[in-house]
Protein backbone atom coordinates (compact mmCIF):
# COMPACT_ATOMS: atom_id res chain seq x y z
CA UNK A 1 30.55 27.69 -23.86
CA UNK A 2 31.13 26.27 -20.36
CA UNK A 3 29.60 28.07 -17.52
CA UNK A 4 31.16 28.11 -14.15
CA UNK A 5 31.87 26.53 -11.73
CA UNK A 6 33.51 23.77 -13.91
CA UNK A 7 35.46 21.01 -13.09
CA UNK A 8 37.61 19.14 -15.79
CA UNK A 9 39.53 15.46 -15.65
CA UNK A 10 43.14 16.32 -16.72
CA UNK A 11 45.07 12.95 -18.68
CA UNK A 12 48.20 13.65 -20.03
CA UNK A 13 48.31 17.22 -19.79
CA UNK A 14 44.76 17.02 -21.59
CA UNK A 15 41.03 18.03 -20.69
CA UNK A 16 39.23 14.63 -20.71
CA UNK A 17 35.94 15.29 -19.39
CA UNK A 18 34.55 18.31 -18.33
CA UNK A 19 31.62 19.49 -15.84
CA UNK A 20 29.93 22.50 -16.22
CA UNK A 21 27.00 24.58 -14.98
CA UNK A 22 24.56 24.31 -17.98
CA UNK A 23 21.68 25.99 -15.51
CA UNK A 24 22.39 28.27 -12.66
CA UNK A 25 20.58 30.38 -10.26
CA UNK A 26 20.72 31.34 -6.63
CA UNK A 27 18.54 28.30 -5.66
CA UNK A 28 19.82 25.43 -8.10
CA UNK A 29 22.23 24.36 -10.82
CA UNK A 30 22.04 21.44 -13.29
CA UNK A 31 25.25 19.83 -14.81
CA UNK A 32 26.06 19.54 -18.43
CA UNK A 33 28.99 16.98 -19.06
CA UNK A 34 30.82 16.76 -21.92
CA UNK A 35 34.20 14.02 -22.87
CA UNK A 36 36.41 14.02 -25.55
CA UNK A 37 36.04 11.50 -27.94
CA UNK A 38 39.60 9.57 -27.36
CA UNK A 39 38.50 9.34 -23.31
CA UNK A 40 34.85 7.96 -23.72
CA UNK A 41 33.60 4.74 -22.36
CA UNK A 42 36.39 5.27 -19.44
CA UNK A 43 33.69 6.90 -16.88
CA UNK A 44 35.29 10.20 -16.89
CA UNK A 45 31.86 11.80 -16.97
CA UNK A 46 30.79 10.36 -13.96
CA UNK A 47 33.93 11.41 -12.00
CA UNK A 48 33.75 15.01 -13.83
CA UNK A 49 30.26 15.60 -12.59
CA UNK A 50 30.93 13.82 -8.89
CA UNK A 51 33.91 16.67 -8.12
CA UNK A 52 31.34 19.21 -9.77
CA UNK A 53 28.82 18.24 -7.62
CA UNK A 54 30.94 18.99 -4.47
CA UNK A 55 32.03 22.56 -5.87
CA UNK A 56 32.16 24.85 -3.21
CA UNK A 57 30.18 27.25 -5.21
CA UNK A 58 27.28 24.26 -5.51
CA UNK A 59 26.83 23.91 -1.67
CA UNK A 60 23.88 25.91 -1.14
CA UNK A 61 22.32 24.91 -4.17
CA UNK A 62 19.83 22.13 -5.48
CA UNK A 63 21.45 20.12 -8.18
CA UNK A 64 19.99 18.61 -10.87
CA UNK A 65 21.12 15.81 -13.88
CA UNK A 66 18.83 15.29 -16.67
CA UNK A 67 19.47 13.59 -20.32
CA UNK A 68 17.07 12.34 -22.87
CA UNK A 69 15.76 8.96 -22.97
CA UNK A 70 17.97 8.04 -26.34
CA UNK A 71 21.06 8.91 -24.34
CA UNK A 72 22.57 5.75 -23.14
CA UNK A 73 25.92 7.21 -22.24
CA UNK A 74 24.66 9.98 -20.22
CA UNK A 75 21.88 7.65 -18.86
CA UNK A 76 25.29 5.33 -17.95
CA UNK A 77 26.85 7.98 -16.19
CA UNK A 78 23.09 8.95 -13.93
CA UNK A 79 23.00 5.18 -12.88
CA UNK A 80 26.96 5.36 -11.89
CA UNK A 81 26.40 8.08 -9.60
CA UNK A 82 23.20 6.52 -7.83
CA UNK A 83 21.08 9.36 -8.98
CA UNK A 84 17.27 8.40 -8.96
CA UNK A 85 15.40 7.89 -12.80
């Protein structure tokens, strides 16, 4: 399931990446990301979850990233948007 808001990356008439709400409450939300197989290693994640993060349901909220330490991709896609470790 993808909570909203979401924001998806659109190739070819095709979901590429896609943003989501995996947390939400009235003070904060944390992003899940998820890309299709044939569109990894492009950096569709990080542009998913950049548009997310500017949802104007999102603007009164604290926003949060997190991944696990053997997750290089999703680590790839913290560093690309300048978010602290």
């Amino acid at each position: 399931d993808f909570w909203r808001p979401w924001v998806a990356v659109v190739e070819d008439g095709d979901v590429a990446s896609l943003c989501f709400a995996a947390r939400l409450s009235v003070r904060g939300a944390a992003a899940g990301v998820y890309t299709f197989p044939a569109w990894r290693g492009r950096g569709l994640a990080a542009v998913a979850t950049a548009a997310w993060s500017r949802h104007p349901e999102l603007s009164r909220r604290e926003l949060g990233y997190s991944t696990l330490m053997s997750n290089t991709a999703s680590q790839r896609v913290a560093a690309k948007l300048g978010l602290p470790r």
